[in-house]
C-alpha atoms as a PDB file:
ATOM      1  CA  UNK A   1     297.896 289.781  47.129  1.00  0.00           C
ATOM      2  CA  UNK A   2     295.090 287.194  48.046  1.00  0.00           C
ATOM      3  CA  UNK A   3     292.062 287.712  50.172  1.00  0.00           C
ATOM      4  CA  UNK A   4     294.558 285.298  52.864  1.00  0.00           C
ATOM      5  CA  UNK A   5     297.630 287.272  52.734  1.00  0.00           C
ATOM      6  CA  UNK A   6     295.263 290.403  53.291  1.00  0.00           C
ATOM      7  CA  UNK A   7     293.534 288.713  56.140  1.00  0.00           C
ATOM      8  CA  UNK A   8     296.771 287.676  57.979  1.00  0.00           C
ATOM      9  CA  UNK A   9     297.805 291.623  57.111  1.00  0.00           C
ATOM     10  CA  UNK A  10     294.958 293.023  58.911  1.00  0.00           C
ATOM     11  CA  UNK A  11     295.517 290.049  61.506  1.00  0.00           C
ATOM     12  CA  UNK A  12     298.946 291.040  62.143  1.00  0.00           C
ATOM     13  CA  UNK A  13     298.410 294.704  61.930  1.00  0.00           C
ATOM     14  CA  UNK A  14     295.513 294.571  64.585  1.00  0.00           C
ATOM     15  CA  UNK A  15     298.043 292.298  67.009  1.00  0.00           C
ATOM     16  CA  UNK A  16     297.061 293.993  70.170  1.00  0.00           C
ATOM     17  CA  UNK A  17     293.577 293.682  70.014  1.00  0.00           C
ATOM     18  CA  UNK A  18     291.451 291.293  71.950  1.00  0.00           C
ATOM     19  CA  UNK A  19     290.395 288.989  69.292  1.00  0.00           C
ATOM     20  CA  UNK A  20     292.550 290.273  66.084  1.00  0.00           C
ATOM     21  CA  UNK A  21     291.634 287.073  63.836  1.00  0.00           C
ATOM     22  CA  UNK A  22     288.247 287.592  64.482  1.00  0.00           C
ATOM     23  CA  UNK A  23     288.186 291.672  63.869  1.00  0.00           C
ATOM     24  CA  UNK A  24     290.582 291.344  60.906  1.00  0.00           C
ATOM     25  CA  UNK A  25     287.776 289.034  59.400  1.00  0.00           C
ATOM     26  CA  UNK A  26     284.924 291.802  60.503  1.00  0.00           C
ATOM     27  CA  UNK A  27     286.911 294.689  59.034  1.00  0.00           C
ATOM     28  CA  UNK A  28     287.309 292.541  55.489  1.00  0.00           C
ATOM     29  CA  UNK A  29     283.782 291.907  55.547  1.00  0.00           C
ATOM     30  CA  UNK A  30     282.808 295.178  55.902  1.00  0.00           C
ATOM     31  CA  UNK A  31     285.356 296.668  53.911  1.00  0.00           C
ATOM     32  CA  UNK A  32     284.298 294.348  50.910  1.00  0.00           C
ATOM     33  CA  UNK A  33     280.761 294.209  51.397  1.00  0.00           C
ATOM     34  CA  UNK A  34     280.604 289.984  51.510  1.00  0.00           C
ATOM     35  CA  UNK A  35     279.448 287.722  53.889  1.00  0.00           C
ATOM     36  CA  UNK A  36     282.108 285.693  56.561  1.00  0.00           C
ATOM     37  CA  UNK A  37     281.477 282.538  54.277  1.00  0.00           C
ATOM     38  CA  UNK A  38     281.738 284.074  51.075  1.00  0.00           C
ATOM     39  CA  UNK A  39     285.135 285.441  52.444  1.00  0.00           C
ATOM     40  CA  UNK A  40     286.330 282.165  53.334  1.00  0.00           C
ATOM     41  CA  UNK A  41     284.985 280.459  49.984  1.00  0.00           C
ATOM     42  CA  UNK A  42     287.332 283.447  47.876  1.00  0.00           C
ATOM     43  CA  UNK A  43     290.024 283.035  50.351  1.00  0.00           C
ATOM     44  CA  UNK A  44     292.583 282.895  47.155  1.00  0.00           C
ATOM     45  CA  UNK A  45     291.172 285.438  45.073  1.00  0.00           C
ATOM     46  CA  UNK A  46     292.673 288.658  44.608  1.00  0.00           C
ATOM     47  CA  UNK A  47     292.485 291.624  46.726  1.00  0.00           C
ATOM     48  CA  UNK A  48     290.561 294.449  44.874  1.00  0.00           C
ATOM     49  CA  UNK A  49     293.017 297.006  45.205  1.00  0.00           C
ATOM     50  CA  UNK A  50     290.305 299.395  44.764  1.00  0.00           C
ATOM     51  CA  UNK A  51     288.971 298.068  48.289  1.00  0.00           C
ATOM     52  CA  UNK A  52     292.465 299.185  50.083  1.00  0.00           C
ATOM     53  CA  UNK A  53     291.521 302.878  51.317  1.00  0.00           C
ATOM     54  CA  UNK A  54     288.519 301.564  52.834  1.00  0.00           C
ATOM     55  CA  UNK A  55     289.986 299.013  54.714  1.00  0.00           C
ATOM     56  CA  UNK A  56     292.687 301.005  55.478  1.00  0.00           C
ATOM     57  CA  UNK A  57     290.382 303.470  56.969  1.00  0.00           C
ATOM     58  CA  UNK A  58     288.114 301.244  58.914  1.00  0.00           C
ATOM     59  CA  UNK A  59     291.909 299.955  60.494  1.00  0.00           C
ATOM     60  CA  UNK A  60     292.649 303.252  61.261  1.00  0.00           C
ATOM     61  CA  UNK A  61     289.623 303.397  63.160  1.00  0.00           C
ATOM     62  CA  UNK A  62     289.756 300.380  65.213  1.00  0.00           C
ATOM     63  CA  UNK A  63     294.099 300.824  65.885  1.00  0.00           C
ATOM     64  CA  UNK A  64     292.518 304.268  67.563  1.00  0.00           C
ATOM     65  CA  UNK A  65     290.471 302.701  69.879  1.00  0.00           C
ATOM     66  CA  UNK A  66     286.810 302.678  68.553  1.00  0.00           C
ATOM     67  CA  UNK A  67     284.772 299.939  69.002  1.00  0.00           C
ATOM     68  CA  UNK A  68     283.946 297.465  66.305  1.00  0.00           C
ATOM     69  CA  UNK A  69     280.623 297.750  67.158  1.00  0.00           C
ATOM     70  CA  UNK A  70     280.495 301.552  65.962  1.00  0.00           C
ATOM     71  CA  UNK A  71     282.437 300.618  63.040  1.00  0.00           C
ATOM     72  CA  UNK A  72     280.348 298.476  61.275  1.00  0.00           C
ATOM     73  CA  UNK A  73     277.148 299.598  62.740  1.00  0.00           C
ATOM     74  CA  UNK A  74     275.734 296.735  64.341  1.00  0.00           C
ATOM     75  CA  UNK A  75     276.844 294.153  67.198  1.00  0.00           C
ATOM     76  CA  UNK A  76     274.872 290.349  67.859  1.00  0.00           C
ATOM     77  CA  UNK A  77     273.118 290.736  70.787  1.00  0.00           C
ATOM     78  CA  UNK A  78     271.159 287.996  72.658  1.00  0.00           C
ATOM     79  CA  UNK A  79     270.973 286.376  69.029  1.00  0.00           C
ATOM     80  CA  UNK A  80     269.826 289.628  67.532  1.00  0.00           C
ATOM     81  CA  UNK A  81     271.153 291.795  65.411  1.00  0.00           C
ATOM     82  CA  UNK A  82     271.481 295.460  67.076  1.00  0.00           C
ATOM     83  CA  UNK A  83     271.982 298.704  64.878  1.00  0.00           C
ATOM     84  CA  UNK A  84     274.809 300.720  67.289  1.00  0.00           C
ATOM     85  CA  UNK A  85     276.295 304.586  66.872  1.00  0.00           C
ATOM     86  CA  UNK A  86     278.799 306.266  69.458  1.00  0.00           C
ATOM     87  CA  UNK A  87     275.184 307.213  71.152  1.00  0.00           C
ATOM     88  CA  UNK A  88     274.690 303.553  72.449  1.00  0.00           C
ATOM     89  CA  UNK A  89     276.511 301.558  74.744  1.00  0.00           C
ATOM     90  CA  UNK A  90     278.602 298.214  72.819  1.00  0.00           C
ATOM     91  CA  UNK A  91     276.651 294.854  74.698  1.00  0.00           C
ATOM     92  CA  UNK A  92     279.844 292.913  76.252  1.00  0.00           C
ATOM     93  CA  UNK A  93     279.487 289.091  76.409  1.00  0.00           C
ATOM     94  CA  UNK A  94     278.510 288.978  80.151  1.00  0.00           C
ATOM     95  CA  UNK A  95     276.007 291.037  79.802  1.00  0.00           C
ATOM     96  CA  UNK A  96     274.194 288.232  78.026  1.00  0.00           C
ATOM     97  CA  UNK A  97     274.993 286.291  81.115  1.00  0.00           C
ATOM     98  CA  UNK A  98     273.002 289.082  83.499  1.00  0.00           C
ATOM     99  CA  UNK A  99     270.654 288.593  80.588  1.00  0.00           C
ATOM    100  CA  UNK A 100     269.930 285.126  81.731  1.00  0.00           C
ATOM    101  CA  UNK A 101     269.695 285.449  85.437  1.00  0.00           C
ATOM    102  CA  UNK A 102     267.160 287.851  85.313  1.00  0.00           C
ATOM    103  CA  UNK A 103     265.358 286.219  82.745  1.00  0.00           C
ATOM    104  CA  UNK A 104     265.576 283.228  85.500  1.00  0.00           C
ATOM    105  CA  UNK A 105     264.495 285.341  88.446  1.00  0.00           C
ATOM    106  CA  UNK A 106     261.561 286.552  86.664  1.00  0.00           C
ATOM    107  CA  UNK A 107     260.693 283.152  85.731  1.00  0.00           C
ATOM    108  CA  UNK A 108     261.188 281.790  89.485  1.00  0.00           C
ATOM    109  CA  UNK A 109     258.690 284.672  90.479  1.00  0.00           C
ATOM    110  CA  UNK A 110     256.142 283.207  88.170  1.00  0.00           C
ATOM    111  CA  UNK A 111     256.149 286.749  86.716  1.00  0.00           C
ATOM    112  CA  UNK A 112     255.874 287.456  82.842  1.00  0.00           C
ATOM    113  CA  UNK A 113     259.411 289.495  82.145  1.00  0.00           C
ATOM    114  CA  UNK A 114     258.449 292.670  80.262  1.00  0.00           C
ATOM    115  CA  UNK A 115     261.621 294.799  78.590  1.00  0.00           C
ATOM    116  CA  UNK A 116     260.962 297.822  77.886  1.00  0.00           C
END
């Protein structure tokens, strides 16, 4: 089996999820310790069959509901790279949006935003 026919496993596998193209890519990554491009550049290469209970496990995982986020540890957030656990709450796209507005308010104030 190729890195491709494992992908569009995963892909298929992961079917009810929001975005399964995109996790089934983040749960190869992170199962086979490579970068999205270099996946793409070994796209028919061989599966290391050594790599299967890993990935199998982080699919059990996300097919019971956690978070992606928690899974591999990290989440892009406002362009920057967040380290996540169960203890944090997972950034959702509009928050970057709230991000912005109050970014904008401050700036309208002619006040310095601090975060904190």
């Amino acid at each position: 089996m190729t890195l491709q026919q494992a992908l569009r496993q995963v892909r298929h596998a992961l079917g009810g999820s929001d975005a399964p193209r995109l996790e089934a890519e983040l749960l190869l990554i992170e199962a086979l310790g490579l970068s999205r491009a270099q996946l793409y550049a070994r796209l028919g290469e061989e599966f290391p069959q050594a790599t299967t209970p890993t990935l199998h496990h982080l699919m059990e995982r996300r097919l019971g509901g956690e978070p992606l986020a928690y899974i591999r540890g990290h989440r892009e957030f406002y362009g920057l790279d967040f380290l996540v656990s169960a203890a944090v709450m997972v950034p959702r796209p509009e928050t970057e949006t709230l991000v912005d507005r109050a970014l904008l308010w401050a700036q309208t104030r002619g006040e310095r935003p601090l975060v904190v």
